[in-house]
PDB file of N, CA and C in Angstrom:
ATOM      1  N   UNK A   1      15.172   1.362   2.395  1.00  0.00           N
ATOM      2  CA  UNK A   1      14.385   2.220   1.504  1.00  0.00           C
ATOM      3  C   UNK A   1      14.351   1.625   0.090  1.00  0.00           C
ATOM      4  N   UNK A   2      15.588   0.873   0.044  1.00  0.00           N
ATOM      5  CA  UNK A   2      15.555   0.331  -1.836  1.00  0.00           C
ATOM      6  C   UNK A   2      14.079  -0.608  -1.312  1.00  0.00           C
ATOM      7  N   UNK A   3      14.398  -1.474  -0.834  1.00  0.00           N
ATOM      8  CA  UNK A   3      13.515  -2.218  -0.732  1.00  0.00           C
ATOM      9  C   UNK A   3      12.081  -1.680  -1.040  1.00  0.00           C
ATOM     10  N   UNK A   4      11.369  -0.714  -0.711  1.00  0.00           N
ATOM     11  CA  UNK A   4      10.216   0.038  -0.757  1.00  0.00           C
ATOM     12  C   UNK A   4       9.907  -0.193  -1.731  1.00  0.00           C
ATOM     13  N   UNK A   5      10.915   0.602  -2.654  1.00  0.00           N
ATOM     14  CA  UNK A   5      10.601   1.116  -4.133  1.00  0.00           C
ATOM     15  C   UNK A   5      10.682   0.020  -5.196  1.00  0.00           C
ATOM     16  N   UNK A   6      11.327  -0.783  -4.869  1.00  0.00           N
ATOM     17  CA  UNK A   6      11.630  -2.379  -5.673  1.00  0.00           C
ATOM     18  C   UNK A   6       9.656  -3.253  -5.292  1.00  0.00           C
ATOM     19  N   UNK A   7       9.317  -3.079  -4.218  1.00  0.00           N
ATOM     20  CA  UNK A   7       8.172  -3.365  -4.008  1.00  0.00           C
ATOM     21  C   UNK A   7       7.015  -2.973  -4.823  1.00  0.00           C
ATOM     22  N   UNK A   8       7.392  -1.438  -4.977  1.00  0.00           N
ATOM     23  CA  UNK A   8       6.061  -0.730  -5.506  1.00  0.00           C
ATOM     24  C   UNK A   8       6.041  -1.097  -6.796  1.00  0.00           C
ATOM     25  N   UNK A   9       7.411  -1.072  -7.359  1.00  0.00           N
ATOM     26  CA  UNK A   9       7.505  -0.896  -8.793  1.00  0.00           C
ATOM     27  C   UNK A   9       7.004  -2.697  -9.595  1.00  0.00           C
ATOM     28  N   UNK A  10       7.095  -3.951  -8.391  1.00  0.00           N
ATOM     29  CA  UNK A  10       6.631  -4.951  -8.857  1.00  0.00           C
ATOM     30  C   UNK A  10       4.959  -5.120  -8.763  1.00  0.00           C
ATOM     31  N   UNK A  11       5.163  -4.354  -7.232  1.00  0.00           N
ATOM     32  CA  UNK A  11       3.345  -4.680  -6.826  1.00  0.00           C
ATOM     33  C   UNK A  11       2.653  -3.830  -8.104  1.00  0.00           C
ATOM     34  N   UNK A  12       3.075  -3.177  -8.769  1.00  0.00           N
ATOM     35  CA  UNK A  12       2.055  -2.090  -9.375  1.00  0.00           C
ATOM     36  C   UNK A  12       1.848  -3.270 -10.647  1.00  0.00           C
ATOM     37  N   UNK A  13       1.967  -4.480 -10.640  1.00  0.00           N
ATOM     38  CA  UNK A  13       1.396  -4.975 -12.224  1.00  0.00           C
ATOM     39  C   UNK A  13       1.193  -6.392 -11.296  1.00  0.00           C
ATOM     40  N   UNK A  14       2.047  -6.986 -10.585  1.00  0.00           N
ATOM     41  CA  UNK A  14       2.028  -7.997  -9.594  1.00  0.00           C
ATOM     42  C   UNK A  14       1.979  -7.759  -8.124  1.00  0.00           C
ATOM     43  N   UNK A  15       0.856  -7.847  -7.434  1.00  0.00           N
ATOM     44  CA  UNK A  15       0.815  -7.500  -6.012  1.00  0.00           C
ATOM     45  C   UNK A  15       2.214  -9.002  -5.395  1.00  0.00           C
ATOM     46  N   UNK A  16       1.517 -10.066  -5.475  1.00  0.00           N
ATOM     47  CA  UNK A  16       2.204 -11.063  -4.917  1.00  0.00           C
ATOM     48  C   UNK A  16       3.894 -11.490  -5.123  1.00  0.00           C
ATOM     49  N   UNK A  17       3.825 -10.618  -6.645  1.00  0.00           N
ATOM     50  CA  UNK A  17       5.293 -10.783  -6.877  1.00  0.00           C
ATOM     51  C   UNK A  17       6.047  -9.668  -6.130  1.00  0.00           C
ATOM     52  N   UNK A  18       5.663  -8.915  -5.764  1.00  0.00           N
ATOM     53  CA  UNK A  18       6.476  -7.631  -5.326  1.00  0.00           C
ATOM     54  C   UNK A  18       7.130  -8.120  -3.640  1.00  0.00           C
ATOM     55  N   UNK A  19       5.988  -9.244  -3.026  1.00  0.00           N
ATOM     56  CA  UNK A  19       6.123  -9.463  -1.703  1.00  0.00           C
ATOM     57  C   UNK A  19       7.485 -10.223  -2.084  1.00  0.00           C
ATOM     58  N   UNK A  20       7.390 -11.324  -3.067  1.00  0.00           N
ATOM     59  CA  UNK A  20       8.852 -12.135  -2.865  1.00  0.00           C
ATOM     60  C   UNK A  20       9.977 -11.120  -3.142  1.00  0.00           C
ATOM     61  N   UNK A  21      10.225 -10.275  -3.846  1.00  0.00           N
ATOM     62  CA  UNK A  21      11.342  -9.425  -3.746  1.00  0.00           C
ATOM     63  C   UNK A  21      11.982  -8.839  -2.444  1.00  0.00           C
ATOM     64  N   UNK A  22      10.839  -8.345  -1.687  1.00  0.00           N
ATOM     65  CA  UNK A  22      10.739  -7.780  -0.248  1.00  0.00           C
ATOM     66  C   UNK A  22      11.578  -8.920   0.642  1.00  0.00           C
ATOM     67  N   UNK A  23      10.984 -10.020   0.620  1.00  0.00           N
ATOM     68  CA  UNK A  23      11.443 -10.737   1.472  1.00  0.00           C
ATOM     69  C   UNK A  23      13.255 -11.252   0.905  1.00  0.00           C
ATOM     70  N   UNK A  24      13.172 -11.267  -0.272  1.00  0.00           N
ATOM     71  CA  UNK A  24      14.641 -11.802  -1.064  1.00  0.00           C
ATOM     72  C   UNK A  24      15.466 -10.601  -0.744  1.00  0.00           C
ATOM     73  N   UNK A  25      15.232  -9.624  -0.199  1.00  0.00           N
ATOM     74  CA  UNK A  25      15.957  -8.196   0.117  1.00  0.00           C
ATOM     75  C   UNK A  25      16.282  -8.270   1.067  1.00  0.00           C
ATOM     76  N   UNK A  26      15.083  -8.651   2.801  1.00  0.00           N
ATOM     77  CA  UNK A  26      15.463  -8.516   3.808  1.00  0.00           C
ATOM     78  C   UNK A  26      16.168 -10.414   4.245  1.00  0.00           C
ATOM     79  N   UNK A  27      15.946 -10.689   3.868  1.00  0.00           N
ATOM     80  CA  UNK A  27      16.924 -12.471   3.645  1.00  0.00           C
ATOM     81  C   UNK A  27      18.625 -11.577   3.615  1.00  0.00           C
ATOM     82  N   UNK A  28      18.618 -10.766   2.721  1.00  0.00           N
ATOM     83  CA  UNK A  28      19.928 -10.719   2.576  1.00  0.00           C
ATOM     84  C   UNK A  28      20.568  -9.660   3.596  1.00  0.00           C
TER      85      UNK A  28
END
C-alpha cells in the first residue's frame, strides 16, 4: 500500500518518475 501512495504523490508532477519509485519499492 506504501507503495501506491509514494506513486501518486510522484506521478502527480512526474508520471515517469513515480514508475521508478514503484519498481525501487517492489526490488526491495
Amino acid at each position: 500500500m506504501a507503495t501506491k501512495l509514494r506513486l501518486a504523490r510522484h506521478g502527480k508532477k512526474g508520471k515517469p518518475y513515480y514508475h521508478i519509485v514503484v519498481a525501487d519499492s517492489r526490488a526491495k
